[in-house]
N, C-alpha and C. Protein backbone atom coordinates (compact mmCIF):
# COMPACT_ATOMS: atom_id res chain seq x y z
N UNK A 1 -18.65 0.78 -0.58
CA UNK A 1 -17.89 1.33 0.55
C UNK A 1 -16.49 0.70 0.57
N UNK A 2 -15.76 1.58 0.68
CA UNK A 2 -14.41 0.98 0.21
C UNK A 2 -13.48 0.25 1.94
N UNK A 3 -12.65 -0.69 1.69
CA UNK A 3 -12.07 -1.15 3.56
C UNK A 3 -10.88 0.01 2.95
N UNK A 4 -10.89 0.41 4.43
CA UNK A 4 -9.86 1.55 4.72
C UNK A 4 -8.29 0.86 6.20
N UNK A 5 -7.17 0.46 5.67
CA UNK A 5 -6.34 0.19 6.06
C UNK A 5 -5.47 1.56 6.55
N UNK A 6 -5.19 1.22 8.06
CA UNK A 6 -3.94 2.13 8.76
C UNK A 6 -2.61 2.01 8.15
N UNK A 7 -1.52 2.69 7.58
CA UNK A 7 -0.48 2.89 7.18
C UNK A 7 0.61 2.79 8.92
N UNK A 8 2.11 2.36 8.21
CA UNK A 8 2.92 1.88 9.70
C UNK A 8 3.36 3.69 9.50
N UNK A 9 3.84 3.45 11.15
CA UNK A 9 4.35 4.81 11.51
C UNK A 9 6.37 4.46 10.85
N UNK A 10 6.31 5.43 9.66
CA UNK A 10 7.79 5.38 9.06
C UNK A 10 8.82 5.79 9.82
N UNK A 11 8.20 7.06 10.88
CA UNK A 11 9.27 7.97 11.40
C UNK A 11 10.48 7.28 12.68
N UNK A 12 9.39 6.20 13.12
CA UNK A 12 10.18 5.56 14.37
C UNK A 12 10.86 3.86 13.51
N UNK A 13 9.82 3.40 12.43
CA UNK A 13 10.92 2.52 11.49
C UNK A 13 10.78 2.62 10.31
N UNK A 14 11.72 2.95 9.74
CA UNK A 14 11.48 3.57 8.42
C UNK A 14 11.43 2.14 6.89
N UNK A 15 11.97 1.29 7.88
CA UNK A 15 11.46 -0.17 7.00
C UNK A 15 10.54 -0.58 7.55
N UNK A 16 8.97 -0.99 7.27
CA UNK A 16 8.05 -1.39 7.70
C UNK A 16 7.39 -2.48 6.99
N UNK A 17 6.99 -3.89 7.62
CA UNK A 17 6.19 -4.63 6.62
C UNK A 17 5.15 -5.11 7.76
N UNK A 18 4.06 -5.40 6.78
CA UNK A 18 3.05 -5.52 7.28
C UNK A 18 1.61 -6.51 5.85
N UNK A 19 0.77 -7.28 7.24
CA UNK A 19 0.52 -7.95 6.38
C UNK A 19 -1.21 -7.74 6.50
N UNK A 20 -1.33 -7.46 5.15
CA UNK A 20 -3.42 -6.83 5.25
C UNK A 20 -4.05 -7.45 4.59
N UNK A 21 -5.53 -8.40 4.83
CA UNK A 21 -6.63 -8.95 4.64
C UNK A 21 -7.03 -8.67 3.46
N UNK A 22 -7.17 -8.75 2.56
CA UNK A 22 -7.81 -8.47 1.25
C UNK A 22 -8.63 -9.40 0.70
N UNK A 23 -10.20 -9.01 0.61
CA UNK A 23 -11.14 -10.34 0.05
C UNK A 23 -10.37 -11.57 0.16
N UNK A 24 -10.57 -11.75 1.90
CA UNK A 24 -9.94 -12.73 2.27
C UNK A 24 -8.10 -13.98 1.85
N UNK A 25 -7.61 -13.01 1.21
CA UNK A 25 -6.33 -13.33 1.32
C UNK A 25 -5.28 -12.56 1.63
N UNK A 26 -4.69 -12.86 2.09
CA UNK A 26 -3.18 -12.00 3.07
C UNK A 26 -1.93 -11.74 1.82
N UNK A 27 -2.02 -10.08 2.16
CA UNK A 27 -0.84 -9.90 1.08
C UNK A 27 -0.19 -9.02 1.83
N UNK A 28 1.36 -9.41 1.95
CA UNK A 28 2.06 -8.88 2.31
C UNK A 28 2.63 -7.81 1.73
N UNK A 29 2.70 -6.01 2.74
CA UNK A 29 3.01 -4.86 2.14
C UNK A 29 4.36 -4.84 2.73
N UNK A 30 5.78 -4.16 1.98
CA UNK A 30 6.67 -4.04 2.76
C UNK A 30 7.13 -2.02 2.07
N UNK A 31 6.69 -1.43 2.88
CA UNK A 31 7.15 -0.09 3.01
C UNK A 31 8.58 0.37 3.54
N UNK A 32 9.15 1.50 2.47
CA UNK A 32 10.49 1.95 3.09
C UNK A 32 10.94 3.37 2.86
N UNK A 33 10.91 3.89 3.82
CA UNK A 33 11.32 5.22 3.29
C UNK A 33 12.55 5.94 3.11
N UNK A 34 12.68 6.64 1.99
CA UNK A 34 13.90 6.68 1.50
C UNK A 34 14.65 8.17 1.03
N UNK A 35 14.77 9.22 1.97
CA UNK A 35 15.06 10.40 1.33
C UNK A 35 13.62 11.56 1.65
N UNK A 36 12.84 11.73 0.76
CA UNK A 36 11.65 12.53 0.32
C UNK A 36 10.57 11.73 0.09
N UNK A 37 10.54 10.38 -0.07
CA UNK A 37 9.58 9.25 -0.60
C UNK A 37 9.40 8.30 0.00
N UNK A 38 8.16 7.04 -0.54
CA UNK A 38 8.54 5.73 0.27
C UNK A 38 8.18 4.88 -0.94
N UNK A 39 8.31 3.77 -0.68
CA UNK A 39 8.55 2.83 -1.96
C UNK A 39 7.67 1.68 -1.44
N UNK A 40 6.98 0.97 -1.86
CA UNK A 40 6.14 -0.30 -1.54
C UNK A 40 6.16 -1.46 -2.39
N UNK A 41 6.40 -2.59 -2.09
CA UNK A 41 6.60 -3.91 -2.29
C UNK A 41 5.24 -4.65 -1.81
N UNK A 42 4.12 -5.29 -2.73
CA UNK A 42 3.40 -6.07 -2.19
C UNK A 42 3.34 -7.70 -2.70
N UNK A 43 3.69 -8.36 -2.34
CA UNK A 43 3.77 -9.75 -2.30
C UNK A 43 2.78 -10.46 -1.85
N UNK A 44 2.59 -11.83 -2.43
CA UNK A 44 1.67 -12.64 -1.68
C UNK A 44 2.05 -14.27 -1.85
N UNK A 45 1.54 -15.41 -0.83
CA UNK A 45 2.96 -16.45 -0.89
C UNK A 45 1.40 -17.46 -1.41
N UNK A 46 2.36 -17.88 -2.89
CA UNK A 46 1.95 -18.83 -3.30
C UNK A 46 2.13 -19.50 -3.80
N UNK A 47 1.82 -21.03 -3.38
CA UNK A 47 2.67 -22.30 -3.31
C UNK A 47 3.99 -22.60 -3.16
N UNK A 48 3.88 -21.79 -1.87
CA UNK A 48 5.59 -21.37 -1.21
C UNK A 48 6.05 -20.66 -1.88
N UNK A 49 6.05 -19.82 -2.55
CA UNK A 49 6.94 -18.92 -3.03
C UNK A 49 5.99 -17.61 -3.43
N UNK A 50 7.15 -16.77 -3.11
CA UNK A 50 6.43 -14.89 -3.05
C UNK A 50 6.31 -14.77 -4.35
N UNK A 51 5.00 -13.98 -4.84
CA UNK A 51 4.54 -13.63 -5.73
C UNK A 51 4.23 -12.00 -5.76
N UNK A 52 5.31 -11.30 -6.63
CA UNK A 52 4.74 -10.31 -6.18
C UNK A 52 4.10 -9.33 -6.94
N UNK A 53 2.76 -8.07 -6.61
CA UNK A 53 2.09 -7.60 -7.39
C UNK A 53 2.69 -6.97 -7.86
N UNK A 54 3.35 -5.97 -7.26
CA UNK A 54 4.24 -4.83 -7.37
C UNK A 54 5.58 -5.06 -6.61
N UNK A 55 6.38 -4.41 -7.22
CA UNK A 55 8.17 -4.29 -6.44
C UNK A 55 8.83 -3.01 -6.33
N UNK A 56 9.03 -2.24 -5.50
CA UNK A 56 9.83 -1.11 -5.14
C UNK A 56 9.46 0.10 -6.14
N UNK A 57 7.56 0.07 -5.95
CA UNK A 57 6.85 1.39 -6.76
C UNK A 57 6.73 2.38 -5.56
N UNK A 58 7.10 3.74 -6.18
CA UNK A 58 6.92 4.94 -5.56
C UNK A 58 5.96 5.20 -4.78
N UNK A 59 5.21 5.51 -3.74
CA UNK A 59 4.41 6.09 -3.57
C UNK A 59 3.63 7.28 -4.09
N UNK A 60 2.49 7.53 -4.53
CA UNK A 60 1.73 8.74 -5.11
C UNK A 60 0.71 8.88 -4.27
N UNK A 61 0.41 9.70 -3.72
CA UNK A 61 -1.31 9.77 -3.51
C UNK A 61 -2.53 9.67 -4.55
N UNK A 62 -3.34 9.22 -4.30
CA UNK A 62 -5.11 9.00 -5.03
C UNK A 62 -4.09 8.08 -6.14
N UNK A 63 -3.64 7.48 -6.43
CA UNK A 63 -3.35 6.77 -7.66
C UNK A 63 -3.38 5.07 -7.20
N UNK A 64 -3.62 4.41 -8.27
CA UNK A 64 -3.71 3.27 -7.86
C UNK A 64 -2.74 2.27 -7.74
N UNK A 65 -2.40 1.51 -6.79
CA UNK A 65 -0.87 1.07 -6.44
C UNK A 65 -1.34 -0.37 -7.55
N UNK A 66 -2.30 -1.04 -7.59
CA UNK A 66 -2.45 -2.40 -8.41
C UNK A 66 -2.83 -2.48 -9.87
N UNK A 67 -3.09 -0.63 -10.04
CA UNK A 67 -3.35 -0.85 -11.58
C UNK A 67 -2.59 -1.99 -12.76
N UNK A 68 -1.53 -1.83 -12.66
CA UNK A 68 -0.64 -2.91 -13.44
C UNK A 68 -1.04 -4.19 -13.47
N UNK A 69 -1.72 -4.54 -12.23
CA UNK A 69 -1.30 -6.14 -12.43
C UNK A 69 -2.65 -6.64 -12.98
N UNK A 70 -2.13 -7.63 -13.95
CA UNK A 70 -3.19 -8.14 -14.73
C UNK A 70 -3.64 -9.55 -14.79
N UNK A 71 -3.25 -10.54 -13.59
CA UNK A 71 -3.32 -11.07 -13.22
C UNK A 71 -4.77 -11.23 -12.06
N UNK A 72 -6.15 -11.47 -12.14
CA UNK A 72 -7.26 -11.78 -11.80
C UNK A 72 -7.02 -12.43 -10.58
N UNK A 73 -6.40 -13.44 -10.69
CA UNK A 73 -6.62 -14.54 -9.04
C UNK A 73 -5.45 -14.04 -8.53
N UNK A 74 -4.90 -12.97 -8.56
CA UNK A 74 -3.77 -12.11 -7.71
C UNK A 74 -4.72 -11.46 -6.99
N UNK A 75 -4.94 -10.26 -7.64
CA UNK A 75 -5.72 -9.14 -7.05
C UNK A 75 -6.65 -8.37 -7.71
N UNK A 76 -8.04 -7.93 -7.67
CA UNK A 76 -8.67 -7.07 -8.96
C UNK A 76 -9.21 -5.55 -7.90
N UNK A 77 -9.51 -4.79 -8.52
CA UNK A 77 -10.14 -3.77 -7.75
C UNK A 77 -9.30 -2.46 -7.91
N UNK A 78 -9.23 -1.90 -6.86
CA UNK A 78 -7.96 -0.21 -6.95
C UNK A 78 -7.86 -0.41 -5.15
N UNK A 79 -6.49 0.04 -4.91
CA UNK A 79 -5.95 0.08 -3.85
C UNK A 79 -5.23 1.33 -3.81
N UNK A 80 -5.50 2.42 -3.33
CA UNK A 80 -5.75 4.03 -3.02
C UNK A 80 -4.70 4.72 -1.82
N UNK A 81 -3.89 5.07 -1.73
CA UNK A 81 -3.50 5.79 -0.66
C UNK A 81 -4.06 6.99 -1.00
N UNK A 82 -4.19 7.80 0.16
CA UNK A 82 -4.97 8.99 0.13
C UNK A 82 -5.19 9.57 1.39
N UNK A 83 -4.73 10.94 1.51
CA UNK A 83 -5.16 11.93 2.69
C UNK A 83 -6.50 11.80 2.98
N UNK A 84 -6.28 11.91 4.28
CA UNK A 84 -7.55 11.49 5.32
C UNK A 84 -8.84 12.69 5.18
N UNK A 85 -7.99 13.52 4.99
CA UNK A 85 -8.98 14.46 5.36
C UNK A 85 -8.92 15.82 4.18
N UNK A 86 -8.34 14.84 2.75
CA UNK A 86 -8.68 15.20 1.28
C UNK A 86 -8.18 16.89 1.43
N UNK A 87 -7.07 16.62 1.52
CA UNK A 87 -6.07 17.53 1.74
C UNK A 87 -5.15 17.58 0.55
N UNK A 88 -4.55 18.46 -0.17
CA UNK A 88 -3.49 18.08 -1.28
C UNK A 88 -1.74 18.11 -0.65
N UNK A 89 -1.84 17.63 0.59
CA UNK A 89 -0.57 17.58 1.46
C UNK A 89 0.08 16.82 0.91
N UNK A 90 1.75 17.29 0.71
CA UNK A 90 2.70 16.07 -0.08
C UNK A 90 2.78 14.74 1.63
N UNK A 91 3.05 13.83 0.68
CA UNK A 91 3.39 12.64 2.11
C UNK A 91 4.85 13.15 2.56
N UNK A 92 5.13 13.16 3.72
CA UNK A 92 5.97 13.12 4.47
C UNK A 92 6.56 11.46 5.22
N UNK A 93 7.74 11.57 5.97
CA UNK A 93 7.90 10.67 6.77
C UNK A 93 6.86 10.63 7.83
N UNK A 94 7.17 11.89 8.61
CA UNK A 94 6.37 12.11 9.51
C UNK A 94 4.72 11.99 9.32
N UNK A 95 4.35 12.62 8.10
CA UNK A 95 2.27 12.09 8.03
C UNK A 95 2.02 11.24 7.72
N UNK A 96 2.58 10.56 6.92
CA UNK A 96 2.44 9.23 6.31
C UNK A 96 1.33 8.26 6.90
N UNK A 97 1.75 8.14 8.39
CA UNK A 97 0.65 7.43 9.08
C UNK A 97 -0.40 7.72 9.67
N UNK A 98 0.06 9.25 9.89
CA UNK A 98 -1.22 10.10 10.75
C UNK A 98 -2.29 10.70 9.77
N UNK A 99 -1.73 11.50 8.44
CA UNK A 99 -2.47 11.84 7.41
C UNK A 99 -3.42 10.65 6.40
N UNK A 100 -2.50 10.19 6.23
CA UNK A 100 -2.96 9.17 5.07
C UNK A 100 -3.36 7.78 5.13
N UNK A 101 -4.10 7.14 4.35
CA UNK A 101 -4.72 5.71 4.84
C UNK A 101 -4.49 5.09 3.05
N UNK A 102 -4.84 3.73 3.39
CA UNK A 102 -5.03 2.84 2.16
C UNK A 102 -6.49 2.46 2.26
N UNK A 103 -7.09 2.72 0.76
CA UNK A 103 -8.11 2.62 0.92
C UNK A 103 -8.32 1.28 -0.55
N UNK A 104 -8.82 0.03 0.21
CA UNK A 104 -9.24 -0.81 -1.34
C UNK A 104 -10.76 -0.57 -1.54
N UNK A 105 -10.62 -0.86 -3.02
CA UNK A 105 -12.60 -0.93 -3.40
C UNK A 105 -12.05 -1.96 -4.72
N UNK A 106 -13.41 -2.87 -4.26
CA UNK A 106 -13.10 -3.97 -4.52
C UNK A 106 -13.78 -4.64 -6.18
N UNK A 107 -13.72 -3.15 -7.02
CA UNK A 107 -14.38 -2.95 -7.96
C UNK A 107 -14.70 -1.62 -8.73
């Protein structure tokens, strides 16, 4: 069963960061939307200094935002954005938060 994370509302700030629980360690997401798209930055602080998984990747739906990183004691698993209600709706500013969720599985 995969944890299913709420997405920030873009339309009222369109720079958003936010910080989500993952098999117990905190990684910081920083979302921005930009035009037609949004872009995501996930970081995580270690031994004082940001480490980050990803840097200013596109958003896609059903695709996996952590595939790349190959780094084990970072992060392992798939981390999913995806319409709620398995819809083939492009993301908007506006659905972004109402349509779509982050979904990790942790394997």
């Amino acid at each position: 069963m995969p944890t299913t994370f709420q997405l920030p509302n873009l339309t009222t700030n369109p720079k958003a960061r936010l910080a989500y629980i993952i098999n117990n360690k905190q990684y910081t997401f920083s979302f921005q939307w930009l035009d037609s798209f949004c872009l995501v930055s996930i970081y995580v602080i270690k031994d004082n200094q940001k480490t980050y998984l990803i840097k200013g990747r596109a958003i896609t739906q059903n695709s996996d935002l952590i595939e790349r990183v190959k780094d084990s004691s970072l992060i392992t698993g798939q981390l999913i954005i995806k319409n709620k209600y398995n819809e083939q709706t492009e993301i908007t500013q506006n659905n972004f938060h109402t349509d779509f969720e982050m979904e990790y599985y942790d394997e």
